[in-house]
C-alpha atoms as a PDB file:
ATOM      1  CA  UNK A   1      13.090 267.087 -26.102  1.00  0.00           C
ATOM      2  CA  UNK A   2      12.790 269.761 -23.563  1.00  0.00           C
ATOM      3  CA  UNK A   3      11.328 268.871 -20.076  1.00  0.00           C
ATOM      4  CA  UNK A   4       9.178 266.038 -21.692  1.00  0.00           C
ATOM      5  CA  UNK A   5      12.378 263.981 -21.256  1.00  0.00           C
ATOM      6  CA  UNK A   6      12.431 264.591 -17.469  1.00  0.00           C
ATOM      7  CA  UNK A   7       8.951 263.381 -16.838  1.00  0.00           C
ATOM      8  CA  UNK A   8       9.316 259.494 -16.774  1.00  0.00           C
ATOM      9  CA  UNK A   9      11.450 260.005 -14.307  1.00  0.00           C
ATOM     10  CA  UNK A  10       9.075 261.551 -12.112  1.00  0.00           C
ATOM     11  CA  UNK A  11       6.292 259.649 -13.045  1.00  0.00           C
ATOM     12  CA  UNK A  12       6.913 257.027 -11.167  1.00  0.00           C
ATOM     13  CA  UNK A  13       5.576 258.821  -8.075  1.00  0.00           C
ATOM     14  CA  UNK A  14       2.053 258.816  -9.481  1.00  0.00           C
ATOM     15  CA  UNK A  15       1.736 255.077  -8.574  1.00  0.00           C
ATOM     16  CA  UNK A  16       2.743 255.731  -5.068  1.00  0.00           C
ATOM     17  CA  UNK A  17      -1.054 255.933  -4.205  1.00  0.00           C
ATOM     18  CA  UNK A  18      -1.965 252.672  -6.366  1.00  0.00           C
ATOM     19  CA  UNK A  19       0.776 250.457  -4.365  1.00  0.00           C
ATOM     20  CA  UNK A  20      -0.605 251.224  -1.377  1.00  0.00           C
ATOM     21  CA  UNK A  21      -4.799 250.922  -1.844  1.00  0.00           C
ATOM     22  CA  UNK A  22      -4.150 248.148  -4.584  1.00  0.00           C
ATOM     23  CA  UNK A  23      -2.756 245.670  -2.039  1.00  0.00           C
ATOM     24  CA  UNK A  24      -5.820 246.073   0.694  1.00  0.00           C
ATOM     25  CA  UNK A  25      -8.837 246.890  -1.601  1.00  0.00           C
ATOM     26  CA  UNK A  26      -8.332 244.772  -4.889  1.00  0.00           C
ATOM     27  CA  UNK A  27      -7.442 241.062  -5.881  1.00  0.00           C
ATOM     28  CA  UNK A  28      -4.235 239.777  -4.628  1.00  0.00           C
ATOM     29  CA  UNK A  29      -4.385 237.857  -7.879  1.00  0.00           C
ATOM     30  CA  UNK A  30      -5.488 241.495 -10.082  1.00  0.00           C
ATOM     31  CA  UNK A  31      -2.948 243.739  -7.773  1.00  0.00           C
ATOM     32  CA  UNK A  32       0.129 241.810  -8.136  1.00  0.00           C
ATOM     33  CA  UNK A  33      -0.021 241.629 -12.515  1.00  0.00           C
ATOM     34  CA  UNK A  34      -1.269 245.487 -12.086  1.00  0.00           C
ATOM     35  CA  UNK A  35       1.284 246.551  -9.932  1.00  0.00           C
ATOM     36  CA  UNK A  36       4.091 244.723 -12.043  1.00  0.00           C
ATOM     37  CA  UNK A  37       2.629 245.987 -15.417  1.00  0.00           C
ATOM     38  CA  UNK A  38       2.693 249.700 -13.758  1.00  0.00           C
ATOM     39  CA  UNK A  39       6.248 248.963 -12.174  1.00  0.00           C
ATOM     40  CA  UNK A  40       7.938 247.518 -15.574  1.00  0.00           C
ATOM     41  CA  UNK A  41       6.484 250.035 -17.870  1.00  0.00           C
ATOM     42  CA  UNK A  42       7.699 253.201 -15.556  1.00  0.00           C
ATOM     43  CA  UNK A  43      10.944 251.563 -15.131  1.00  0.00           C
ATOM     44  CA  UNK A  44      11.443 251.107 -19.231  1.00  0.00           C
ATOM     45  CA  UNK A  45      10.765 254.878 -19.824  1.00  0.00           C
ATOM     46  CA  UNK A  46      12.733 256.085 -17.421  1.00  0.00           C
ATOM     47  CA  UNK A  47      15.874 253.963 -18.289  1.00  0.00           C
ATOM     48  CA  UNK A  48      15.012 255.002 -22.049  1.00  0.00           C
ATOM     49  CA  UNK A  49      14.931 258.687 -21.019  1.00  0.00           C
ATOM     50  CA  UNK A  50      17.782 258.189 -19.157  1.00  0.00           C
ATOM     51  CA  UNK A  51      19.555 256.310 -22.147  1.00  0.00           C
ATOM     52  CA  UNK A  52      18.371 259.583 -24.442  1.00  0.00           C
ATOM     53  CA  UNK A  53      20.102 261.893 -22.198  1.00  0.00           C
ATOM     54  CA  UNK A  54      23.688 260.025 -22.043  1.00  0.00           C
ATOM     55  CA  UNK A  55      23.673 260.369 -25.794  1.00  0.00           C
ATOM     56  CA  UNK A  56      23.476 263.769 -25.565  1.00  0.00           C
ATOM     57  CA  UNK A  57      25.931 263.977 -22.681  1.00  0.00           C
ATOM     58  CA  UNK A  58      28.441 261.653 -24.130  1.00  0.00           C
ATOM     59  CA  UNK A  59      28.391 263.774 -27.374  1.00  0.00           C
ATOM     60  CA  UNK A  60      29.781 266.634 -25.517  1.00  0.00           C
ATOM     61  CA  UNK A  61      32.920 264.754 -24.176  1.00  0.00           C
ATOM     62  CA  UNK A  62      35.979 265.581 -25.494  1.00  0.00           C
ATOM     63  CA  UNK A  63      37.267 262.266 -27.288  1.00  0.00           C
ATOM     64  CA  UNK A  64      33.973 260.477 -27.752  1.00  0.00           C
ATOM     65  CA  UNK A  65      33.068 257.838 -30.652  1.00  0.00           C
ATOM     66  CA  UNK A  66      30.124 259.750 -31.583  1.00  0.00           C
ATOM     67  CA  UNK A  67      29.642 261.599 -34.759  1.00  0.00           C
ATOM     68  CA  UNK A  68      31.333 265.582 -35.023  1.00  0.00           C
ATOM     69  CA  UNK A  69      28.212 266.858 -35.615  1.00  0.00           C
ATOM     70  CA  UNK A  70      26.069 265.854 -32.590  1.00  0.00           C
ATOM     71  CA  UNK A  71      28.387 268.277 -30.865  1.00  0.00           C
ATOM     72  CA  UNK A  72      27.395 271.342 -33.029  1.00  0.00           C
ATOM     73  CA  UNK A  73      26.296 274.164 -31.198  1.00  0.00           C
ATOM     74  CA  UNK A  74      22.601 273.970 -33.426  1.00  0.00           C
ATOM     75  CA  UNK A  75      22.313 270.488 -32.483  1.00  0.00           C
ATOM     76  CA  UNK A  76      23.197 271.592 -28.190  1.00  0.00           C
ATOM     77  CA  UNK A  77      20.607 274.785 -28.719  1.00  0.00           C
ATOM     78  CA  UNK A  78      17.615 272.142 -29.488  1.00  0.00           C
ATOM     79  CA  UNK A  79      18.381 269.755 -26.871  1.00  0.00           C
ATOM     80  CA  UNK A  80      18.262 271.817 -23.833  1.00  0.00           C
ATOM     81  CA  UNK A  81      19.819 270.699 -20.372  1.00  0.00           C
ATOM     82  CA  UNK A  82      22.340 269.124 -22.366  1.00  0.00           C
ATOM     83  CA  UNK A  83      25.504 270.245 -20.352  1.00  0.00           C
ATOM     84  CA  UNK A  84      23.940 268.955 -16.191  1.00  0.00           C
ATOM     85  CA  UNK A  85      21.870 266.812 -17.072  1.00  0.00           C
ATOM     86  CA  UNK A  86      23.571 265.107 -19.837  1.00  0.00           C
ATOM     87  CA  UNK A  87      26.545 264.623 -18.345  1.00  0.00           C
ATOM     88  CA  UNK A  88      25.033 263.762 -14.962  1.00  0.00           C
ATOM     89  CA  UNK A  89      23.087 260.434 -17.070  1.00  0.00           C
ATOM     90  CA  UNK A  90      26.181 258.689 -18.070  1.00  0.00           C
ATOM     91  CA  UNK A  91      26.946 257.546 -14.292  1.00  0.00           C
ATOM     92  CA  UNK A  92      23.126 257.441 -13.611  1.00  0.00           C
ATOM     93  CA  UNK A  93      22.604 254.668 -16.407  1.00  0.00           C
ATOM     94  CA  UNK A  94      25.557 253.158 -15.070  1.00  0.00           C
ATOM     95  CA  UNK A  95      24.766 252.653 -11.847  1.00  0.00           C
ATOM     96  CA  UNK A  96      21.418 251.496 -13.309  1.00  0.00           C
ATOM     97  CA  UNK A  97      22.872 248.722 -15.493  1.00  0.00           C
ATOM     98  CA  UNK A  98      25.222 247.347 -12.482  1.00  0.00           C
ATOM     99  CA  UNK A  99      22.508 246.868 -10.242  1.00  0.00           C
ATOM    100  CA  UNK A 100      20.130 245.663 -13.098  1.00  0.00           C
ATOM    101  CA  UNK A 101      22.373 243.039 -14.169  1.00  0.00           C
ATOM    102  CA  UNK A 102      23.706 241.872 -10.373  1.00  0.00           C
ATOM    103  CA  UNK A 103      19.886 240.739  -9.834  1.00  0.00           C
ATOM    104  CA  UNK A 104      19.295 238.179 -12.075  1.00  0.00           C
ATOM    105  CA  UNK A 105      23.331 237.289 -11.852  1.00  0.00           C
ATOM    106  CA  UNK A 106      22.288 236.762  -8.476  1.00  0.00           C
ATOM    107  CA  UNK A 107      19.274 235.245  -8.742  1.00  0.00           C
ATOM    108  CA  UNK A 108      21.166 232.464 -11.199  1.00  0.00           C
ATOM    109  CA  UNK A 109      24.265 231.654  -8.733  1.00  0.00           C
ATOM    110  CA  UNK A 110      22.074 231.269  -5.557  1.00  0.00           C
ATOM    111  CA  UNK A 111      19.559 228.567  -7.635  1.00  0.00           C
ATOM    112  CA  UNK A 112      22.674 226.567  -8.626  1.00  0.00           C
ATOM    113  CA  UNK A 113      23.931 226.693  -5.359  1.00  0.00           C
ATOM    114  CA  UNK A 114      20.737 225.286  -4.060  1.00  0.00           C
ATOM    115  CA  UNK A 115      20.407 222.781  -6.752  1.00  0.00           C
ATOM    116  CA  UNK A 116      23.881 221.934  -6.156  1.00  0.00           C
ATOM    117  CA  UNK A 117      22.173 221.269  -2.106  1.00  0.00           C
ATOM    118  CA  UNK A 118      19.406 219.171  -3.543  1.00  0.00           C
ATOM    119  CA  UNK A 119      21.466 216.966  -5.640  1.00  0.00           C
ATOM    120  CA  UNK A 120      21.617 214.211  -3.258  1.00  0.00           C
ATOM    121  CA  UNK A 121      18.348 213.682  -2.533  1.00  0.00           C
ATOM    122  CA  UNK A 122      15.778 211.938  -5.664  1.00  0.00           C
ATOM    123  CA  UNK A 123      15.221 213.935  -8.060  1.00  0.00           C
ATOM    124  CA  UNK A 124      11.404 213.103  -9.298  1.00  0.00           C
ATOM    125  CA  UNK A 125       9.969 214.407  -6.193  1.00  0.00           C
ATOM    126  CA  UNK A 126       8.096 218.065  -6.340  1.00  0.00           C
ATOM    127  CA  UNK A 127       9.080 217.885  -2.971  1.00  0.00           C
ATOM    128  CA  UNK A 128      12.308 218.335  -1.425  1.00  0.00           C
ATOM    129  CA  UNK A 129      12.643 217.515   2.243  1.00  0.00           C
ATOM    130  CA  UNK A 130      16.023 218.365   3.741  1.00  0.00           C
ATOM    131  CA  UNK A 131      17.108 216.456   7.032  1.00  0.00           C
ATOM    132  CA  UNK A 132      17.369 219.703   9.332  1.00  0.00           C
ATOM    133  CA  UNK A 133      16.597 220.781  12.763  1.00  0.00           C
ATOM    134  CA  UNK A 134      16.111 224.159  11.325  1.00  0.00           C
ATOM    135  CA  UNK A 135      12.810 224.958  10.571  1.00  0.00           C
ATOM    136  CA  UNK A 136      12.245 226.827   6.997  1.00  0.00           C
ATOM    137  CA  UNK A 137      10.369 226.455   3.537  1.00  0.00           C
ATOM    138  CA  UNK A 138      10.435 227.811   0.314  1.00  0.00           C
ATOM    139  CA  UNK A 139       9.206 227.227  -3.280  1.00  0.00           C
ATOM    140  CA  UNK A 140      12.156 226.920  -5.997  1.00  0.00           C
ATOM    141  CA  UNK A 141      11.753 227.271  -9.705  1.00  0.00           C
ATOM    142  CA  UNK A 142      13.811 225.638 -11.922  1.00  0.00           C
ATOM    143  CA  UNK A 143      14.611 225.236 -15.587  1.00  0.00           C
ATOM    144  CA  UNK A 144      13.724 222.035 -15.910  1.00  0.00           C
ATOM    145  CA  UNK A 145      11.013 221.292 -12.959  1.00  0.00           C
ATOM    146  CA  UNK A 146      10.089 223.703  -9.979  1.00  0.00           C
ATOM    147  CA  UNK A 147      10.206 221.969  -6.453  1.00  0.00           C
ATOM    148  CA  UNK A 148       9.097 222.717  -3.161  1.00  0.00           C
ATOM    149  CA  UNK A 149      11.999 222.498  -0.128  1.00  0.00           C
ATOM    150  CA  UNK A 150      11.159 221.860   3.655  1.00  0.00           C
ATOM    151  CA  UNK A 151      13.078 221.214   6.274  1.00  0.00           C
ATOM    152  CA  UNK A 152      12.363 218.325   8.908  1.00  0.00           C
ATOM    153  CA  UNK A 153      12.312 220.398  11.789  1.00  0.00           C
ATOM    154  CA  UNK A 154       9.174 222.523   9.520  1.00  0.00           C
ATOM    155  CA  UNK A 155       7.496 219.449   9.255  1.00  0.00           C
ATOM    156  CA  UNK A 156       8.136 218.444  12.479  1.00  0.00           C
ATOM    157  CA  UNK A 157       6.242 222.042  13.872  1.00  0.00           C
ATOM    158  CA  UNK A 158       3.265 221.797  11.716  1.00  0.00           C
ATOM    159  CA  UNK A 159       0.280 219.248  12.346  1.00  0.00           C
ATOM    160  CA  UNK A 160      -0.992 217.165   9.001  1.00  0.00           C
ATOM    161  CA  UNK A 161      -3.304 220.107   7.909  1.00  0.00           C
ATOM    162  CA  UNK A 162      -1.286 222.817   8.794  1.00  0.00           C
ATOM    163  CA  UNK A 163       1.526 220.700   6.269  1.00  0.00           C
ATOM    164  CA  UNK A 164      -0.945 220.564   3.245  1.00  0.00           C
ATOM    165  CA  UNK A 165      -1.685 224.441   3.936  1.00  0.00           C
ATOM    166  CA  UNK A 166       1.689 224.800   3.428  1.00  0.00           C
ATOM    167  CA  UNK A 167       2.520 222.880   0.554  1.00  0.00           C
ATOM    168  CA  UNK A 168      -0.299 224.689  -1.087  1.00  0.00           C
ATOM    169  CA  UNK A 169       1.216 227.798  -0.353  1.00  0.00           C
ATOM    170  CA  UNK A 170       4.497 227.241  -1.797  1.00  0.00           C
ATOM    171  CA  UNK A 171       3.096 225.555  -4.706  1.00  0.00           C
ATOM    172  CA  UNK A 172       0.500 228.722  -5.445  1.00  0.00           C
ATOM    173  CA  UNK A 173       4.103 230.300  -5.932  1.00  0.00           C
ATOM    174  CA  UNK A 174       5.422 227.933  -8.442  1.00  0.00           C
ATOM    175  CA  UNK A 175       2.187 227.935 -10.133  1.00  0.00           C
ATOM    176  CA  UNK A 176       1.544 231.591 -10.579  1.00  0.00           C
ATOM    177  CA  UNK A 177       5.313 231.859 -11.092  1.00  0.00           C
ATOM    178  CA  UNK A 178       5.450 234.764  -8.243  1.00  0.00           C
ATOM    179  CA  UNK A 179       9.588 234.834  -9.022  1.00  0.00           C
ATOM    180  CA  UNK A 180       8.936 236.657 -12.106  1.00  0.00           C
ATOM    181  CA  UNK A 181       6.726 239.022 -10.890  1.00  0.00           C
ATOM    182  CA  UNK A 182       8.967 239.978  -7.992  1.00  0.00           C
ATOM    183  CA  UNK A 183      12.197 239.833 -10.382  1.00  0.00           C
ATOM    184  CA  UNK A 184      10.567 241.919 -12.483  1.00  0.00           C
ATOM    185  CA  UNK A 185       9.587 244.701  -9.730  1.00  0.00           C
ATOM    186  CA  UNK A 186      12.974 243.824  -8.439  1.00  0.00           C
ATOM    187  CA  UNK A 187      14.780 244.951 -11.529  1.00  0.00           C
ATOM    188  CA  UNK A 188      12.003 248.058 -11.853  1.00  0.00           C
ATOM    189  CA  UNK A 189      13.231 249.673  -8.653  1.00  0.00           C
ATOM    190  CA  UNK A 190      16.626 249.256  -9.128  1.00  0.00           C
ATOM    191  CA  UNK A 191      16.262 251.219 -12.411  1.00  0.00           C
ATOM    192  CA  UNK A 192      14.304 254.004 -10.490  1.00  0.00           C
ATOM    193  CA  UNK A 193      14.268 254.166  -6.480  1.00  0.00           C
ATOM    194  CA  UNK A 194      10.818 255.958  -7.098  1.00  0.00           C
ATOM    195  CA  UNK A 195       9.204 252.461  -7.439  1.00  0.00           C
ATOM    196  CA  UNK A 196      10.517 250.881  -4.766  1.00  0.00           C
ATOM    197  CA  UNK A 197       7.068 251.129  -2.927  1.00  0.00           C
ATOM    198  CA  UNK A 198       5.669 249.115  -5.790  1.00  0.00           C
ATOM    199  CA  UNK A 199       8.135 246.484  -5.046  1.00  0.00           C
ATOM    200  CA  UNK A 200       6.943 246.160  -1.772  1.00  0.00           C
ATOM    201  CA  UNK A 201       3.200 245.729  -2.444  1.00  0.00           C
ATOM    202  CA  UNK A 202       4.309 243.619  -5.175  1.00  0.00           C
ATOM    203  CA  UNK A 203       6.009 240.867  -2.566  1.00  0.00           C
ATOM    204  CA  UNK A 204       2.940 241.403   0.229  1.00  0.00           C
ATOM    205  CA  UNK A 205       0.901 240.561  -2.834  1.00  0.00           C
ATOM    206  CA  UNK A 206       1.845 237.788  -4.064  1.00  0.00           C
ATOM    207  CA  UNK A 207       2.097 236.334  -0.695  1.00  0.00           C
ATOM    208  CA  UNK A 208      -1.700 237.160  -0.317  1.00  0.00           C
ATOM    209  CA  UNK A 209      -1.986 235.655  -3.799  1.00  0.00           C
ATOM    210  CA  UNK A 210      -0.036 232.331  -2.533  1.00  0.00           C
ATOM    211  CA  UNK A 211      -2.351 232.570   0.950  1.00  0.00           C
ATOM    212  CA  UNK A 212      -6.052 232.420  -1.105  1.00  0.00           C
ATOM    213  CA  UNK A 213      -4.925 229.451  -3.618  1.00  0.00           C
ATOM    214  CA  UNK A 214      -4.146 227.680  -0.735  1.00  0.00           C
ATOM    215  CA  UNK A 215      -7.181 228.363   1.515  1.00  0.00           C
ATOM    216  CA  UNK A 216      -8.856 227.085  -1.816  1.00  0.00           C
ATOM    217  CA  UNK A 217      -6.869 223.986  -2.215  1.00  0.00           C
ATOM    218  CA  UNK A 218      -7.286 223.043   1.332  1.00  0.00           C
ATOM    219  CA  UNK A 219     -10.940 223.908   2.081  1.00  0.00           C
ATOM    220  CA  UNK A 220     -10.353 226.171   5.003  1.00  0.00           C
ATOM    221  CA  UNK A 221      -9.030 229.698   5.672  1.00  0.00           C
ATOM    222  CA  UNK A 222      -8.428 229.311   9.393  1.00  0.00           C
ATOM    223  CA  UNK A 223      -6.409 226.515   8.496  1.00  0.00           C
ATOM    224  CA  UNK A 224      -4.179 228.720   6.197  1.00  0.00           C
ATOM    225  CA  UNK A 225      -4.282 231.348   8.794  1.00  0.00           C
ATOM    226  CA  UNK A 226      -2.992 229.244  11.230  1.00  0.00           C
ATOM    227  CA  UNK A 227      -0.385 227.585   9.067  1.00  0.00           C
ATOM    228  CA  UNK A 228       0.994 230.936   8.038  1.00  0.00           C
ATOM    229  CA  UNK A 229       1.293 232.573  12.000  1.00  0.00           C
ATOM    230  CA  UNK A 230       3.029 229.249  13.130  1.00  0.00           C
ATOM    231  CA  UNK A 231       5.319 228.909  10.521  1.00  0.00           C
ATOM    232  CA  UNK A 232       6.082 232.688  11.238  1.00  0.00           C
ATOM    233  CA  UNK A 233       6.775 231.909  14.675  1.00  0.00           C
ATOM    234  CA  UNK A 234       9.128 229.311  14.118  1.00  0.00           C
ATOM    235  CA  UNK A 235      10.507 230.238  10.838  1.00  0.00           C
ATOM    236  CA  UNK A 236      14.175 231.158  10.623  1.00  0.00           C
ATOM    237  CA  UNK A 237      15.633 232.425   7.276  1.00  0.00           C
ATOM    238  CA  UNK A 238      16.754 229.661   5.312  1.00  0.00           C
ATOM    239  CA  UNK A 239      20.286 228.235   4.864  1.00  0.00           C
ATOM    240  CA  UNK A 240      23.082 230.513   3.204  1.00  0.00           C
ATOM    241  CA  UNK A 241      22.702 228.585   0.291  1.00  0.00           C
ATOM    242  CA  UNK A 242      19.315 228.985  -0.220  1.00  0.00           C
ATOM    243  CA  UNK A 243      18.208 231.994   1.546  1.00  0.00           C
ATOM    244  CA  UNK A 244      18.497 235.030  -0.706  1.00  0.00           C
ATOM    245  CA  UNK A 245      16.610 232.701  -3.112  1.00  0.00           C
ATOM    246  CA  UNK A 246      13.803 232.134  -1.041  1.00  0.00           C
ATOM    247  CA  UNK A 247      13.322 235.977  -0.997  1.00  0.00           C
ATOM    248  CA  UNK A 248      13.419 235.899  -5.100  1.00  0.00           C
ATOM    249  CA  UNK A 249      10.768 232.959  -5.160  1.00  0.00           C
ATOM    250  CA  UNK A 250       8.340 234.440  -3.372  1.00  0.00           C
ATOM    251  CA  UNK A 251       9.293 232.401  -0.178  1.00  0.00           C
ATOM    252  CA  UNK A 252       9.647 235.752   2.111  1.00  0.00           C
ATOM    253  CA  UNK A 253       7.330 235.730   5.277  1.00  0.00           C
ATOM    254  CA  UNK A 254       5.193 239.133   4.401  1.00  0.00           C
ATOM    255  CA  UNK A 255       3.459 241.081   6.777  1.00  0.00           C
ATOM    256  CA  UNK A 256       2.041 238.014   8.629  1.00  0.00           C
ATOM    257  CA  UNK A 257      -0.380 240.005  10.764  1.00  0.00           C
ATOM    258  CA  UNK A 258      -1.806 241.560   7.977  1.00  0.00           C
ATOM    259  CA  UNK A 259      -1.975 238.172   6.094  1.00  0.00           C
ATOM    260  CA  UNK A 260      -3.945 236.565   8.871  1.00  0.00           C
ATOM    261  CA  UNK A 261      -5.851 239.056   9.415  1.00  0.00           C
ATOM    262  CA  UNK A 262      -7.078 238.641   5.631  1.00  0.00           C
ATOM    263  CA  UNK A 263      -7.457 235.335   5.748  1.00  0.00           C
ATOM    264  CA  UNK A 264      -9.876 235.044   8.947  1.00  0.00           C
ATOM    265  CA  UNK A 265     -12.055 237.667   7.366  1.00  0.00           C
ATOM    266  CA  UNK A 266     -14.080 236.985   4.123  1.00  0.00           C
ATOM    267  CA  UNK A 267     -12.462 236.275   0.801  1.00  0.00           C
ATOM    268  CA  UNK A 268     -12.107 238.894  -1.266  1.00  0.00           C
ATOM    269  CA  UNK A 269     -14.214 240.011  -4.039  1.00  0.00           C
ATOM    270  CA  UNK A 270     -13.096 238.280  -7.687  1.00  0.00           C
ATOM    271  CA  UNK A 271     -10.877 240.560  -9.951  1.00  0.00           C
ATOM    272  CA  UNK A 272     -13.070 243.416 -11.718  1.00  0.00           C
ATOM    273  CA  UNK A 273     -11.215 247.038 -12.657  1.00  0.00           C
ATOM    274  CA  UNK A 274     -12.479 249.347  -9.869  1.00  0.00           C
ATOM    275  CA  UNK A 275     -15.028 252.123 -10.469  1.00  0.00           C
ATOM    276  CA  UNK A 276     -13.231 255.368 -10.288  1.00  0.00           C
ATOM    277  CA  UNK A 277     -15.693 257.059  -7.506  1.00  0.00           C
ATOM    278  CA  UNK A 278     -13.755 255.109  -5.422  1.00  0.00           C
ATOM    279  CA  UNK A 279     -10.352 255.710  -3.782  1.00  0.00           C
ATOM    280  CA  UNK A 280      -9.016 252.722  -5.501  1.00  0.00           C
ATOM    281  CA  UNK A 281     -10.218 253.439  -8.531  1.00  0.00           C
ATOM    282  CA  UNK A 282      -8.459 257.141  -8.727  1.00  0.00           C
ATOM    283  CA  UNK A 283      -5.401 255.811  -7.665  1.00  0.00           C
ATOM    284  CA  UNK A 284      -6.097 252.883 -10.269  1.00  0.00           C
ATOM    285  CA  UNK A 285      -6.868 255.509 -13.304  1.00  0.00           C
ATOM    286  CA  UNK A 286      -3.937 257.814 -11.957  1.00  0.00           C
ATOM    287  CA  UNK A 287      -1.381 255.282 -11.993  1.00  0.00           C
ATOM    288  CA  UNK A 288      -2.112 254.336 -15.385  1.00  0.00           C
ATOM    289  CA  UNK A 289      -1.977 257.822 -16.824  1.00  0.00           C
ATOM    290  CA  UNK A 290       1.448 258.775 -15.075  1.00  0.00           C
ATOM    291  CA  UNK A 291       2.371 255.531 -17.457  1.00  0.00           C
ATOM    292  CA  UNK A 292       0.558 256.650 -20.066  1.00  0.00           C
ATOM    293  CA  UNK A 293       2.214 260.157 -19.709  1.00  0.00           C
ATOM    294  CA  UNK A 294       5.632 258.431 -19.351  1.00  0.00           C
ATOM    295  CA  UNK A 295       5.568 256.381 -22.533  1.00  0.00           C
ATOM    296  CA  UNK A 296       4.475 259.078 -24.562  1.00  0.00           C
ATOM    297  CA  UNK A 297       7.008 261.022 -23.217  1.00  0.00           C
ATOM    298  CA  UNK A 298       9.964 259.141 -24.354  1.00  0.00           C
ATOM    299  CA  UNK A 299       8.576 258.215 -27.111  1.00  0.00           C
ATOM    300  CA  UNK A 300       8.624 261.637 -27.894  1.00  0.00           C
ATOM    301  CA  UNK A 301      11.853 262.847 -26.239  1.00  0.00           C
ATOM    302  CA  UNK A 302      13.161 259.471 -28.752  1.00  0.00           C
ATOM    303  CA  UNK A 303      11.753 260.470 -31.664  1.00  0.00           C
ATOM    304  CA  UNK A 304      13.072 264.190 -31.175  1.00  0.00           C
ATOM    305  CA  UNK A 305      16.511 263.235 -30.498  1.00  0.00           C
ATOM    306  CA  UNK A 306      16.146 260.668 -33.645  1.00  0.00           C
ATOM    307  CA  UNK A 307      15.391 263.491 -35.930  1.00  0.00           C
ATOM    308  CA  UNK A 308      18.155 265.999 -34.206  1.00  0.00           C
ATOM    309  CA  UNK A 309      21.021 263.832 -34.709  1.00  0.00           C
ATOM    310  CA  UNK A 310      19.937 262.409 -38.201  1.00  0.00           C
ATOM    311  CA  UNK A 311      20.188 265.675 -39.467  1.00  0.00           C
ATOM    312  CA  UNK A 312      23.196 266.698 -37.334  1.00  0.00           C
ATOM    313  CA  UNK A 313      24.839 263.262 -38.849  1.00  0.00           C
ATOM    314  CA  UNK A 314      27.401 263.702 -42.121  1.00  0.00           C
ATOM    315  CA  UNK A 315      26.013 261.838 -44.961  1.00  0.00           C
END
């Protein structure tokens, strides 16, 4: 194994540079699935590396279920760094594993709570509009049918175009299904903190994503500009019930200033893999070798510690 099994968990920083160009100089549309792709496959080698390393750990604790043999002294002498860093994995994949699972558990008990919210009102509408003062809106997937909720004091603030910009918006999200790309970054960054500035490109993203379906559903990008600062203005974070949802759906605000400022200017150039003279492009082809790199090596760090422990392993 050696340090090959360290270096997915490092890797992750090589993307740092992608997350940042990606969501100003590409596609909202091509950054968001490039940006996820980079995110989940970091996040799987480094839990697997991770994973490889608490085997070795737990086989050195007194007591353990695992085979005698994966103790042996030969089998400790190939797989170096087993005493720290073995040991110092089995509450590191813990702690991964809690917060991996509270996510989606999460995720689950908020949408019934807001279904739960919803019940009273008809239930063939895409749209959901709640009688309150409270001004807020948010797209919400389901399992059976995905519906857009508004309150009446949103409505209320917004003028008829403004209202269709907005419905657009939300329904972009549904479309797309946004929630999965920001569960999945979600869940990428809990497993390693180094991608947690993929995350956030990831939800400015998809926002920007949301923003150009609806300037093309609606005919108008000043329209969508405006409906996205006044909705900002007014906006309040949504109802206990519903609120921590809205972030998971794609529903959070973004950086509205930056979002308007796309959205007056021209629209952005359709999705084509950036040449690599360009800033973009390096961080692009760099990003996708530290994944490259990382895959390769736990595959390797996998299939080393496979081979170790079969032949450390009484027939």
């Amino acid at each position: 194994m050696g340090v090959f099994v360290f270096l997915p968990l490092l890797l992750p920083l090589s993307a740092w540079p992608v997350a940042r160009l990606a969501a100003h100089r590409l596609h909202p549309r091509a950054a968001t699935r490039l940006l996820t792709v980079f995110a989940v496959v970091l996040a799987v080698c480094s839990t697997l590396c991770l994973a490889l390393l608490m085997v070795v750990g737990t086989a050195q604790l007194p007591g353990n279920p695992l085979p005698d043999g994966w103790s042996d002294p030969e089998v400790r002498a190939a797989l170096p760094y087993d005493e720290i860093a073995g040991r110092a994995a089995i509450p590191a994949l813990g702690a991964v594993v809690v917060a991996c699972l509270h996510a989606p558990v999460r995720q689950l008990r908020v949408r019934r709570r807001a279904e739960r919210a919803l019940a009273a009102l008809p239930g063939g509408r895409p749209v959901a509009v709640l009688p309150d003062p409270v001004p807020y809106a948010y797209a919400l997937p389901g399992r059976r049918r995905d519906r857009v909720v508004v309150s009446s004091g949103m409505l209320a603030s917004l003028g008829p175009a403004e209202r269709r910009a907005l419905f657009a918006h939300e329904r972009a999200h549904l479309a797309a299904g946004h929630h999965r790309h920001l569960l999945a970054v979600q869940l990428a960054a809990r497993a390693n903190p180094f991608l947690r500035p993929l995350r956030t490109a990831v939800t400015y993203t998809a926002e920007r994503w949301a923003d150009e379906e609806a300037a093309a559903a609606v005919g108008s990008r000043r329209t969508v500009a405006r409906a996205v600062a006044r909705a900002a203005l007014i906006a309040v974070p949504a109802p206990r019930t519903t609120g921590a949802l809205a972030q998971v759906s794609g529903g959070g605000a973004g950086p509205v200033p930056r979002r308007v400022a796309a959205l007056l200017g021209p629209a952005p150039a359709r999705p084509a893999w950036p040449p690599l003279c360009t800033a973009v492009g390096m961080a692009v082809w760099s990003a996708a070798v530290g994944a490259t790199l990382s895959a390769l090596s736990s595959a390797n760090s996998a299939v080393t510690l496979f081979l170790v422990l079969r032949a450390a392993t009484p027939v």
